[in-house]
PDB file of N, CA and C in Angstrom:
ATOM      1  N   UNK A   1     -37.353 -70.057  80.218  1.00  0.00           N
ATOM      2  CA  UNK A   1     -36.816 -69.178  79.198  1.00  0.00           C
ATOM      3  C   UNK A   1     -35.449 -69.716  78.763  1.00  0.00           C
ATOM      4  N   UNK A   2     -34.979 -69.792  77.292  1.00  0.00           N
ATOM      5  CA  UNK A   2     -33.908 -69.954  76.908  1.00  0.00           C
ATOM      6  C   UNK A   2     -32.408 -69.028  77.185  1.00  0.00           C
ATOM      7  N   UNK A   3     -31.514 -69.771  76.762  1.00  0.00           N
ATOM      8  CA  UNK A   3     -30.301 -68.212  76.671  1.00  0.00           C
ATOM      9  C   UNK A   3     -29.858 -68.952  75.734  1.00  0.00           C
ATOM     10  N   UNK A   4     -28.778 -68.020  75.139  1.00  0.00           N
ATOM     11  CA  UNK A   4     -27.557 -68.259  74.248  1.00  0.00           C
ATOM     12  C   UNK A   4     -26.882 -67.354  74.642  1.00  0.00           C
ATOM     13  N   UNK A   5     -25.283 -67.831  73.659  1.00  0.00           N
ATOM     14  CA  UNK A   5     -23.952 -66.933  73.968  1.00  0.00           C
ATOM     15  C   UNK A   5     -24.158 -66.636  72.479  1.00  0.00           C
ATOM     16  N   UNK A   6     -23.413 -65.593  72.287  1.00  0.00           N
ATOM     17  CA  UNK A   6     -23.318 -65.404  70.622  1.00  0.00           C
ATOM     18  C   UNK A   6     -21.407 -65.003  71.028  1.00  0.00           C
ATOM     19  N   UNK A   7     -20.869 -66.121  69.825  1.00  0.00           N
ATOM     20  CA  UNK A   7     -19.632 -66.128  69.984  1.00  0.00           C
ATOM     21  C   UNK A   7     -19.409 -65.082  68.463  1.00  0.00           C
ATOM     22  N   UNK A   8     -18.458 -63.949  68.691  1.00  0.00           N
ATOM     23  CA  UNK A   8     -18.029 -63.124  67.548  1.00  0.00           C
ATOM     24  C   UNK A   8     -16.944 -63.207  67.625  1.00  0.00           C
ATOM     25  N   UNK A   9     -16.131 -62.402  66.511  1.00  0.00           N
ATOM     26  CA  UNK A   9     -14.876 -61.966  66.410  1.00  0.00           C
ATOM     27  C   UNK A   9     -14.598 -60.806  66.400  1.00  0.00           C
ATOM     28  N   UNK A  10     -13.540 -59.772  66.288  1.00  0.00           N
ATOM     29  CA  UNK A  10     -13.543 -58.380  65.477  1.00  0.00           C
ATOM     30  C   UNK A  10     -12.047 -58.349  65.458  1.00  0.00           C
ATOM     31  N   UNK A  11     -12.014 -57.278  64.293  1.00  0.00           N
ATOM     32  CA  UNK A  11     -10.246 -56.801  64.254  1.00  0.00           C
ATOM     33  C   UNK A  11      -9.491 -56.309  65.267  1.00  0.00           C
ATOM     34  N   UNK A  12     -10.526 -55.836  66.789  1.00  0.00           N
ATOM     35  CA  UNK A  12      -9.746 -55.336  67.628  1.00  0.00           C
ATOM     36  C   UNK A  12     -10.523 -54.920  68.720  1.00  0.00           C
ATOM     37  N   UNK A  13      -9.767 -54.522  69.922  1.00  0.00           N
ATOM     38  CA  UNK A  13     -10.898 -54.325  71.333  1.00  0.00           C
ATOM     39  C   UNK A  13     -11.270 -53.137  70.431  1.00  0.00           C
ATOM     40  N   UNK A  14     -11.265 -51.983  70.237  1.00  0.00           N
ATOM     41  CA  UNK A  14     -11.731 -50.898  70.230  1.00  0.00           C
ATOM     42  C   UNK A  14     -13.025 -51.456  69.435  1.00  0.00           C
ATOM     43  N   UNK A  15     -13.059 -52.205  68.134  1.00  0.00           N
ATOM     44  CA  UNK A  15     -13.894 -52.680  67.264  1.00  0.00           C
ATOM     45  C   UNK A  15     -15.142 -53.250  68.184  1.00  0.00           C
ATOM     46  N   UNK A  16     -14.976 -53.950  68.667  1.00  0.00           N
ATOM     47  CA  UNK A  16     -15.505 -54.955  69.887  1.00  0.00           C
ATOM     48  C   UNK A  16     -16.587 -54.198  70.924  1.00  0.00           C
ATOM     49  N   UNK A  17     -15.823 -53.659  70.995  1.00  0.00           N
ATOM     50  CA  UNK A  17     -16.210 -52.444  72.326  1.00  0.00           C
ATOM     51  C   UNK A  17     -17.338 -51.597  71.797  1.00  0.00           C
ATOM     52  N   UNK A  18     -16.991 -50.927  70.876  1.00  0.00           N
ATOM     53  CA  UNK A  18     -18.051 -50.104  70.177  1.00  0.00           C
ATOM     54  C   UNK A  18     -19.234 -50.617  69.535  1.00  0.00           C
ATOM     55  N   UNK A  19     -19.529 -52.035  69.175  1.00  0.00           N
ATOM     56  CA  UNK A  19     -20.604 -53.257  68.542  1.00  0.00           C
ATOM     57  C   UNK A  19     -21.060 -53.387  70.354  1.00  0.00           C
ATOM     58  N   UNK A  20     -20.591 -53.773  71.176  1.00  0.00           N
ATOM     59  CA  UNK A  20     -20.939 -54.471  72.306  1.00  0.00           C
ATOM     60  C   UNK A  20     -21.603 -53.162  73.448  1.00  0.00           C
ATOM     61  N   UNK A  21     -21.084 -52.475  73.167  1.00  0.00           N
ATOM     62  CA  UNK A  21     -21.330 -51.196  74.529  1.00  0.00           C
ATOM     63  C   UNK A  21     -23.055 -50.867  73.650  1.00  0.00           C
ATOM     64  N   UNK A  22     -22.942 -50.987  71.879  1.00  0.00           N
ATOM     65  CA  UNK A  22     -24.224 -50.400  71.532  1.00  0.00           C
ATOM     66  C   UNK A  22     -25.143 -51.495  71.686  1.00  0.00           C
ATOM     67  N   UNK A  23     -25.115 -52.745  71.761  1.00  0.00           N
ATOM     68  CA  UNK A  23     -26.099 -53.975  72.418  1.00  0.00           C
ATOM     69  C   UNK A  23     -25.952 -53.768  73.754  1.00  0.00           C
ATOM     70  N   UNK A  24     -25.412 -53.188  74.531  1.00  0.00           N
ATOM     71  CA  UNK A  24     -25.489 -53.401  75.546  1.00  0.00           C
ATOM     72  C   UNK A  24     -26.831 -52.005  75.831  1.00  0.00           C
ATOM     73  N   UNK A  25     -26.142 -51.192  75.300  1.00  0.00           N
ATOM     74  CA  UNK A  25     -27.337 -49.678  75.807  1.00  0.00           C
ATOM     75  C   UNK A  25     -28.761 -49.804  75.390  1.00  0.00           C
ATOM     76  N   UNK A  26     -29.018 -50.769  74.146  1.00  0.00           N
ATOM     77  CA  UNK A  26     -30.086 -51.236  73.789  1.00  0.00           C
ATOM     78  C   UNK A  26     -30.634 -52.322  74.654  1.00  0.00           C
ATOM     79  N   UNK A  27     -30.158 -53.052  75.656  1.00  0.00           N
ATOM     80  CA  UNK A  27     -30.601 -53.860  76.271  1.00  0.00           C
ATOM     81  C   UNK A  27     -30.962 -55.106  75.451  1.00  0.00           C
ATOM     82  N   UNK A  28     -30.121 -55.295  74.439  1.00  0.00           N
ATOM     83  CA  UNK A  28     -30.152 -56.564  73.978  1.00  0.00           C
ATOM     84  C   UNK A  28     -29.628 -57.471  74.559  1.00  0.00           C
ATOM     85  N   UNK A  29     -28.658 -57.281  74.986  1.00  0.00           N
ATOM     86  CA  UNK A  29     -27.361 -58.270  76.004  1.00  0.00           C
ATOM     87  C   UNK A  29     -27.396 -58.001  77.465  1.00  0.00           C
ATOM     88  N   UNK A  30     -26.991 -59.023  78.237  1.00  0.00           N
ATOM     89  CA  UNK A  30     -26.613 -58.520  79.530  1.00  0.00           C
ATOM     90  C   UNK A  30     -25.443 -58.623  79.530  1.00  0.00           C
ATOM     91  N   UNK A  31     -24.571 -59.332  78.835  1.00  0.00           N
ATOM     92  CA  UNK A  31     -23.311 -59.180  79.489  1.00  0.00           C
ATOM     93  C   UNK A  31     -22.322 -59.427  78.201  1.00  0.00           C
ATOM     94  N   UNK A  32     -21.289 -59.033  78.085  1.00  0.00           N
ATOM     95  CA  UNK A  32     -20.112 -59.771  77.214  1.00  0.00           C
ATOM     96  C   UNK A  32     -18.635 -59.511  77.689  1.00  0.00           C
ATOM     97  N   UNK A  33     -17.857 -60.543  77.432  1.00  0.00           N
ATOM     98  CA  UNK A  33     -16.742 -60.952  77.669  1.00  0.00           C
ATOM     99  C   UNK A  33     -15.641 -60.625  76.692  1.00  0.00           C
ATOM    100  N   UNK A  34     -14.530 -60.338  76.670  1.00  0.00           N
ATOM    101  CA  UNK A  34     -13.893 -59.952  75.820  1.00  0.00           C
ATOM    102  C   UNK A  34     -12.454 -60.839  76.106  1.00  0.00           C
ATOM    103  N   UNK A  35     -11.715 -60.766  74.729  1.00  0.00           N
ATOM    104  CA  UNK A  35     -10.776 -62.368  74.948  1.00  0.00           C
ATOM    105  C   UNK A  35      -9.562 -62.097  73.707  1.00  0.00           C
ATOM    106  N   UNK A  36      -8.770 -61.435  73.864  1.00  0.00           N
ATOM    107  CA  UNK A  36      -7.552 -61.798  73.023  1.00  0.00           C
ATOM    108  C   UNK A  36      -7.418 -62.653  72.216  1.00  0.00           C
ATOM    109  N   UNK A  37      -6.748 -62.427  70.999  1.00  0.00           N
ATOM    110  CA  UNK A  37      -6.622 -64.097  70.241  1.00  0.00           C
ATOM    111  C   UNK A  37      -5.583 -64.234  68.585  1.00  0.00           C
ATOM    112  N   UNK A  38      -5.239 -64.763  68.453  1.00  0.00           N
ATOM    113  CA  UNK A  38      -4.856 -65.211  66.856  1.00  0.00           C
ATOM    114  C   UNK A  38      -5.986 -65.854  66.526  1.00  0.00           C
ATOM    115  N   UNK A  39      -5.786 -65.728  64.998  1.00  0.00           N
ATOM    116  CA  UNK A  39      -6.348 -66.336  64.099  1.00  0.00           C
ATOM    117  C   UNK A  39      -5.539 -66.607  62.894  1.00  0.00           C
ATOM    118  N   UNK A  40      -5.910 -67.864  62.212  1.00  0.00           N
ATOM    119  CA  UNK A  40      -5.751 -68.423  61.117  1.00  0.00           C
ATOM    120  C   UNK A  40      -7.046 -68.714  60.390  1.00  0.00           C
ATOM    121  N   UNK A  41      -7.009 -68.407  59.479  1.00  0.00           N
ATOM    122  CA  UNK A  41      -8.518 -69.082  58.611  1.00  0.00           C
ATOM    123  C   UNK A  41      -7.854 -68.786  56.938  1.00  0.00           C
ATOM    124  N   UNK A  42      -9.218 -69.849  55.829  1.00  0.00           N
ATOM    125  CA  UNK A  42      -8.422 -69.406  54.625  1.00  0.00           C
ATOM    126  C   UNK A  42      -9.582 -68.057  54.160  1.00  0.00           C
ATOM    127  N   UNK A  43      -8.789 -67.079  53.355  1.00  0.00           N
ATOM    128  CA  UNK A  43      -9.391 -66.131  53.045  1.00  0.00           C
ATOM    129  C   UNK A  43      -8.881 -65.744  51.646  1.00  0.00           C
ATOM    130  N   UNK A  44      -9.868 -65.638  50.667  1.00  0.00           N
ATOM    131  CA  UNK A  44      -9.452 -65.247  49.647  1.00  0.00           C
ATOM    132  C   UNK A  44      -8.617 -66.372  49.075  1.00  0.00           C
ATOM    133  N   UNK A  45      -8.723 -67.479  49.352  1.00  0.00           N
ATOM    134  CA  UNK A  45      -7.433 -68.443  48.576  1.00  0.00           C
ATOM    135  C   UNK A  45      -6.337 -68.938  48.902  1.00  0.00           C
ATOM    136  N   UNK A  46      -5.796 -68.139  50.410  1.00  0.00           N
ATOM    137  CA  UNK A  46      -4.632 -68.262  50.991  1.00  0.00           C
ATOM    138  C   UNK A  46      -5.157 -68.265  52.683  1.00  0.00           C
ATOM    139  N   UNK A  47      -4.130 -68.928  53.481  1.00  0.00           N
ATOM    140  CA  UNK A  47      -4.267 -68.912  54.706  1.00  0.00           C
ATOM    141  C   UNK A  47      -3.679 -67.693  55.243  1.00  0.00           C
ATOM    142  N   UNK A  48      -4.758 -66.725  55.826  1.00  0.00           N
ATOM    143  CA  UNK A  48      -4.663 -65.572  56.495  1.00  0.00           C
ATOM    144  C   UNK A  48      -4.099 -65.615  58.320  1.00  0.00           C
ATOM    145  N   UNK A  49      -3.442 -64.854  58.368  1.00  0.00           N
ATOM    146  CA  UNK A  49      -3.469 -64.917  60.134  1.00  0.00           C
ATOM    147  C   UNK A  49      -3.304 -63.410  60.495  1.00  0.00           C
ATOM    148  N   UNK A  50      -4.048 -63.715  61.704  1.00  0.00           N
ATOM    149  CA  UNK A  50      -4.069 -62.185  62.426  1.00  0.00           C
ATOM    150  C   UNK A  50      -4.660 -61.758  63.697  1.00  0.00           C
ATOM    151  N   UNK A  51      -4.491 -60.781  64.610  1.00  0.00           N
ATOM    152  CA  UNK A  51      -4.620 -60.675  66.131  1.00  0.00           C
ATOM    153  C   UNK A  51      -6.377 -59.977  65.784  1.00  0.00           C
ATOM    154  N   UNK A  52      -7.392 -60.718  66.514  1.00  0.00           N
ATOM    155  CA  UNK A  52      -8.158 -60.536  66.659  1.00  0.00           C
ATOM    156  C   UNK A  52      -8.612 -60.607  68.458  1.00  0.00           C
ATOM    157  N   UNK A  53      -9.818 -59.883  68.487  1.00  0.00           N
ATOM    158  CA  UNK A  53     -10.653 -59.773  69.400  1.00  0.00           C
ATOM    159  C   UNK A  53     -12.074 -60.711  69.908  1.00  0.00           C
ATOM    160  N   UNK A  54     -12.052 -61.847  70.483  1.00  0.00           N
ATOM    161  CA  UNK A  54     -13.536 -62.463  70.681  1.00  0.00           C
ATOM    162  C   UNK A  54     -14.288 -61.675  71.796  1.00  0.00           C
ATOM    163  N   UNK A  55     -15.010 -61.653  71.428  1.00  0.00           N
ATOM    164  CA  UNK A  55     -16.411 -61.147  72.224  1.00  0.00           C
ATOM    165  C   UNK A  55     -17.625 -62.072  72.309  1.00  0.00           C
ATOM    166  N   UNK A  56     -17.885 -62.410  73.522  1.00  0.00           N
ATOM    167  CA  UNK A  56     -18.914 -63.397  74.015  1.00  0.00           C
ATOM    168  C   UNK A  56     -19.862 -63.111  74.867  1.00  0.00           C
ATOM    169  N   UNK A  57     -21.093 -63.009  73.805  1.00  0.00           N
ATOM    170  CA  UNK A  57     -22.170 -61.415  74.529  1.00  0.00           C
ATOM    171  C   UNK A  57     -23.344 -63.050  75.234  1.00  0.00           C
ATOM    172  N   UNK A  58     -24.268 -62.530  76.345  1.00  0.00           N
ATOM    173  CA  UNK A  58     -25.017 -63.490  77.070  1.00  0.00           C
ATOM    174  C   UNK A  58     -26.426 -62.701  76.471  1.00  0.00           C
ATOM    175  N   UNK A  59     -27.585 -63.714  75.910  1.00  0.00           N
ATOM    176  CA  UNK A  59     -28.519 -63.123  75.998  1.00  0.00           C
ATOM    177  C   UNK A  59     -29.948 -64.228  76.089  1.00  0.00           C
ATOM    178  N   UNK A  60     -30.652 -63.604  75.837  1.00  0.00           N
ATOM    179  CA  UNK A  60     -32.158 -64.620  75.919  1.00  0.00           C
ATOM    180  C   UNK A  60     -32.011 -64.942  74.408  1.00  0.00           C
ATOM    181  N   UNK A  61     -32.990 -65.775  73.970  1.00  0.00           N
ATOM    182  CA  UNK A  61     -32.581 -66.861  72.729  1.00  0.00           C
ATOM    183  C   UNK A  61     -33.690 -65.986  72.064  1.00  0.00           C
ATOM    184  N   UNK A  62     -34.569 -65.411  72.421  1.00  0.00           N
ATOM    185  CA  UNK A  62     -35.444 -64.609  71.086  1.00  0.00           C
ATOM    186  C   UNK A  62     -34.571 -63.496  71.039  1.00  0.00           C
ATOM    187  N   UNK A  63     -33.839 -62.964  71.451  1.00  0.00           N
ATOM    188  CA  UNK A  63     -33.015 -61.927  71.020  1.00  0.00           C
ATOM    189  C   UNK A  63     -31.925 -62.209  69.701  1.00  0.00           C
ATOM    190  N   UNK A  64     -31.796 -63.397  69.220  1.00  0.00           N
ATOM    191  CA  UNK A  64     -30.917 -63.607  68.447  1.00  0.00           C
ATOM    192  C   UNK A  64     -30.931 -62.857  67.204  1.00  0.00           C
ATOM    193  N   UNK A  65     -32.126 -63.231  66.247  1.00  0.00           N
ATOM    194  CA  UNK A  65     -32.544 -62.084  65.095  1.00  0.00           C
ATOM    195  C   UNK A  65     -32.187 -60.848  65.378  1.00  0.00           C
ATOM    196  N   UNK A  66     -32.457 -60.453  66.004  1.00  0.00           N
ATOM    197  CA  UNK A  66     -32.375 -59.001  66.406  1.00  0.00           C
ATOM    198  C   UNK A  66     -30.513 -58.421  66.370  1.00  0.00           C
ATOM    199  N   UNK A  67     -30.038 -59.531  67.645  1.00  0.00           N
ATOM    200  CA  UNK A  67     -28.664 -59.236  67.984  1.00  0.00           C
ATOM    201  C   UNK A  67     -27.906 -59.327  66.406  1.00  0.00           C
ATOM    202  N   UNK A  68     -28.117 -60.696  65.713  1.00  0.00           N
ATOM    203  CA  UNK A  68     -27.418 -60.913  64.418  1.00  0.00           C
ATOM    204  C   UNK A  68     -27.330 -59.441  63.581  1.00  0.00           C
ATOM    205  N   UNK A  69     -28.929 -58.964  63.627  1.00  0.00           N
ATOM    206  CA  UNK A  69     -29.179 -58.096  62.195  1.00  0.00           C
ATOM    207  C   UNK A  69     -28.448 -56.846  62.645  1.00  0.00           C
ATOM    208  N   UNK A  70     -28.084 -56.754  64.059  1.00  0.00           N
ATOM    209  CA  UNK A  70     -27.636 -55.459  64.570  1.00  0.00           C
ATOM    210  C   UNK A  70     -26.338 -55.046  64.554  1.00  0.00           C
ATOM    211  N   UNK A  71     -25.412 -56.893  64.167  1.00  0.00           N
ATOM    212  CA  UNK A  71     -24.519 -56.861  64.221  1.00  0.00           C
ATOM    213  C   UNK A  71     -23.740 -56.425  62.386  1.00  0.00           C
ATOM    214  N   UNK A  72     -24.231 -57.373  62.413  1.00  0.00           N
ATOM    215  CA  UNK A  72     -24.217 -57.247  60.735  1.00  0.00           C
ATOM    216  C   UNK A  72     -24.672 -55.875  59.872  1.00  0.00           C
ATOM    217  N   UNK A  73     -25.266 -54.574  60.724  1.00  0.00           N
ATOM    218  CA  UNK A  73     -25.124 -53.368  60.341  1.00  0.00           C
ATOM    219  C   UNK A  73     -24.064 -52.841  61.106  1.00  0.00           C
ATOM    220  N   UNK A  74     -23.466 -53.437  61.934  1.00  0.00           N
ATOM    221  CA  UNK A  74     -21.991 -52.390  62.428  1.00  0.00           C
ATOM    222  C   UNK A  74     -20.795 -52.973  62.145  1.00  0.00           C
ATOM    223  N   UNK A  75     -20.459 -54.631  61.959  1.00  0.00           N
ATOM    224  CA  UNK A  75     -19.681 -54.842  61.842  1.00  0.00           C
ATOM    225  C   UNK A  75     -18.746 -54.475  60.633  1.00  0.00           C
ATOM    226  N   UNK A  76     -17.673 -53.991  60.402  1.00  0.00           N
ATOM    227  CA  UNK A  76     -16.640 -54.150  59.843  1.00  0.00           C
ATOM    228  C   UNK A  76     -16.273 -55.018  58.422  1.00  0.00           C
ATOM    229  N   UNK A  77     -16.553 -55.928  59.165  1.00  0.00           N
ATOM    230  CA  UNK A  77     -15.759 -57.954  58.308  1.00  0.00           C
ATOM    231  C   UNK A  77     -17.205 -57.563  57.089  1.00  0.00           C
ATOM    232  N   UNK A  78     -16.344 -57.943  56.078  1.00  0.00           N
ATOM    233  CA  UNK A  78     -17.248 -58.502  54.652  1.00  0.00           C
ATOM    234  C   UNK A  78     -17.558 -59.514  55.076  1.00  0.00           C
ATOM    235  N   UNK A  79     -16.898 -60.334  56.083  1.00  0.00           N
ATOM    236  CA  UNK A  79     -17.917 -62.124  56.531  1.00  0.00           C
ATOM    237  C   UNK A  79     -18.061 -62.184  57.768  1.00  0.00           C
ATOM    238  N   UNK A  80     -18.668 -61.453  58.905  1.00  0.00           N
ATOM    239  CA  UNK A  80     -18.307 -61.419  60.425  1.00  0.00           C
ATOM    240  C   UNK A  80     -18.547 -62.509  60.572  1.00  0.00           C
ATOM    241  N   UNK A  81     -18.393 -63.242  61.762  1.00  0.00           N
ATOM    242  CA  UNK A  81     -18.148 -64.582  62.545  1.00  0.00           C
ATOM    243  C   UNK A  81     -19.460 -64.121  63.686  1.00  0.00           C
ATOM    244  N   UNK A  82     -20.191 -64.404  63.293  1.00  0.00           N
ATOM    245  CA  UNK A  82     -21.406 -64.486  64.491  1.00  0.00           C
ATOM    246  C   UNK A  82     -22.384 -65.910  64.746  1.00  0.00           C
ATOM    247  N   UNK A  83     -21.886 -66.619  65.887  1.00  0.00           N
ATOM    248  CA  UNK A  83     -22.429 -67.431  66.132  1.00  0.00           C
ATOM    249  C   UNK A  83     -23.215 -67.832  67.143  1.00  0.00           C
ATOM    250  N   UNK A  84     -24.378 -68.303  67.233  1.00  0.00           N
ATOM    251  CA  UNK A  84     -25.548 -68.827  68.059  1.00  0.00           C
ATOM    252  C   UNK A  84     -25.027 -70.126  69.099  1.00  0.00           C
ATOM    253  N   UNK A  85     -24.860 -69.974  70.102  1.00  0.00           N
ATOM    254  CA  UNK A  85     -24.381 -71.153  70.947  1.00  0.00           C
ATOM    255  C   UNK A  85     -25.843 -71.111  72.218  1.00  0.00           C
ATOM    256  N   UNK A  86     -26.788 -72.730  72.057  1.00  0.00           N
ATOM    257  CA  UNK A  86     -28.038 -72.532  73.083  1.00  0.00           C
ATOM    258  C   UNK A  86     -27.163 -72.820  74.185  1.00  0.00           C
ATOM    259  N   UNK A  87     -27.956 -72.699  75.415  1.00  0.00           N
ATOM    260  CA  UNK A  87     -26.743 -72.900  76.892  1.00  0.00           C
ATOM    261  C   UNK A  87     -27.825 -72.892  77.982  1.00  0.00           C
ATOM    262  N   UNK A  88     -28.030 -73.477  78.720  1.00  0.00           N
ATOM    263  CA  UNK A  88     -28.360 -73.708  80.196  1.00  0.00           C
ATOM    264  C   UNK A  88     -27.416 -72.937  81.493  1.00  0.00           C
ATOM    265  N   UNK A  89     -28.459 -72.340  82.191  1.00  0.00           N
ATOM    266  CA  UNK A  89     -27.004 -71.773  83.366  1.00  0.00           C
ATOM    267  C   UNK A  89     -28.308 -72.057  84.679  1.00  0.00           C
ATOM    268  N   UNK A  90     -27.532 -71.492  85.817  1.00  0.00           N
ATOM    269  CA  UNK A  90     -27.943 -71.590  86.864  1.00  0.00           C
ATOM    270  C   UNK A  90     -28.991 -70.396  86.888  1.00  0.00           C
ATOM    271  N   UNK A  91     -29.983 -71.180  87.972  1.00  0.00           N
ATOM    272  CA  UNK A  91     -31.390 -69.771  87.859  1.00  0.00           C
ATOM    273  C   UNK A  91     -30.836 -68.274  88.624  1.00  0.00           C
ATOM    274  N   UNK A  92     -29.933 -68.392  89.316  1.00  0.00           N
ATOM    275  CA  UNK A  92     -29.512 -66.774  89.836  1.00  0.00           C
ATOM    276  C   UNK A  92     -29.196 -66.155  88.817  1.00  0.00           C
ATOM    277  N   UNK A  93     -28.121 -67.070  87.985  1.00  0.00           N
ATOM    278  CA  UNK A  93     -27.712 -65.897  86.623  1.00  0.00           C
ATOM    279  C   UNK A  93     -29.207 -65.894  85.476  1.00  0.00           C
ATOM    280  N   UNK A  94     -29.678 -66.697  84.931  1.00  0.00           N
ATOM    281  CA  UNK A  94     -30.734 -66.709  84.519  1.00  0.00           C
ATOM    282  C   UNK A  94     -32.018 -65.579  84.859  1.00  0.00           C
ATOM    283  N   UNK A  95     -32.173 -65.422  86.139  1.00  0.00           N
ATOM    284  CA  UNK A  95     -32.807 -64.303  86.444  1.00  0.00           C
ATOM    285  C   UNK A  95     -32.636 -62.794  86.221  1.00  0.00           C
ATOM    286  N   UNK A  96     -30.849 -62.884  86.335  1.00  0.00           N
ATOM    287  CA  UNK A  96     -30.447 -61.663  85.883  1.00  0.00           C
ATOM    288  C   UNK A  96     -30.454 -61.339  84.300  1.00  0.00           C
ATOM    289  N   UNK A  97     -30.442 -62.046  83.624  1.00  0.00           N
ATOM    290  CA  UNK A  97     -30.108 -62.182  82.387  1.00  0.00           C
ATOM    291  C   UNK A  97     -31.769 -61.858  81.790  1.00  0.00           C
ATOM    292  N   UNK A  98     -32.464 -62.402  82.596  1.00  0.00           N
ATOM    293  CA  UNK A  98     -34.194 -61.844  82.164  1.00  0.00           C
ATOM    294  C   UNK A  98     -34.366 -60.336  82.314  1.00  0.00           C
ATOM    295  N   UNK A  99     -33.517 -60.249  83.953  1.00  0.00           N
ATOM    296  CA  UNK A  99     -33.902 -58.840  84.371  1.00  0.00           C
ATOM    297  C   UNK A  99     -33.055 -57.582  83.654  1.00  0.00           C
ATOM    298  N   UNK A 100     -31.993 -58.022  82.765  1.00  0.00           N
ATOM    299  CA  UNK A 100     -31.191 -56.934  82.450  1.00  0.00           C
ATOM    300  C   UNK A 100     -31.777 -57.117  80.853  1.00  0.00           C
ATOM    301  N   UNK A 101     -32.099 -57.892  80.430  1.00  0.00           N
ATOM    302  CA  UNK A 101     -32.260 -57.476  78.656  1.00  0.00           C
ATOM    303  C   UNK A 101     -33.868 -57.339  78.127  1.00  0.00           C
ATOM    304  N   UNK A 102     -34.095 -56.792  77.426  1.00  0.00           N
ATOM    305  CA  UNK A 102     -35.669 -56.887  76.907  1.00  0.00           C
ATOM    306  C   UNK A 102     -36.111 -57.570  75.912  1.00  0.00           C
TER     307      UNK A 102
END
């Protein structure tokens, strides 16, 4: 069985928290990580900066469609940052990662 990470962004833990706790109760995800951060990017024409939130959710790789479309009805951002990263891990976590998501 495959996994991926899906690397996001959001405007803030609270933002984060509330997208991630609802993949999580759905059993889309087993796990995500949460990570402080700046940002710079250009937006609108000009270089934007600002304190954002990463969130780095663990899941099985057919879950991706699903996780994307789920995200993209809660998120916030007119352009969210949701990205597909494939990944190999060790079979203990691998097992869990079968046994916690559907």
């Amino acid at each position: 069985m495959a996994f991926i990470i899906i690397y996001t962004t959001h405007k803030d833990m609270k933002d984060a928290e509330r997208i991630c706790n609802h993949l999580l109760k759905k059993r889309m995800i087993a796990c995500v990580n949460y990570f402080p951060m700046k940002s710079a990017c250009w937006w609108t024409g000009k270089i934007a900066r600002c304190d954002e939130t990463v969130a780095i959710l663990k899941t099985r790789k057919e879950n991706w469609k699903k996780v994307e479309a789920e995200m993209k009805k809660l998120h916030p951002y007119e352009v969210p940052c949701i990205m597909k990263i494939n990944v190999e891990s060790n079979k203990s976590y691998a097992s869990w990662i079968r046994k916690e998501t559907k």
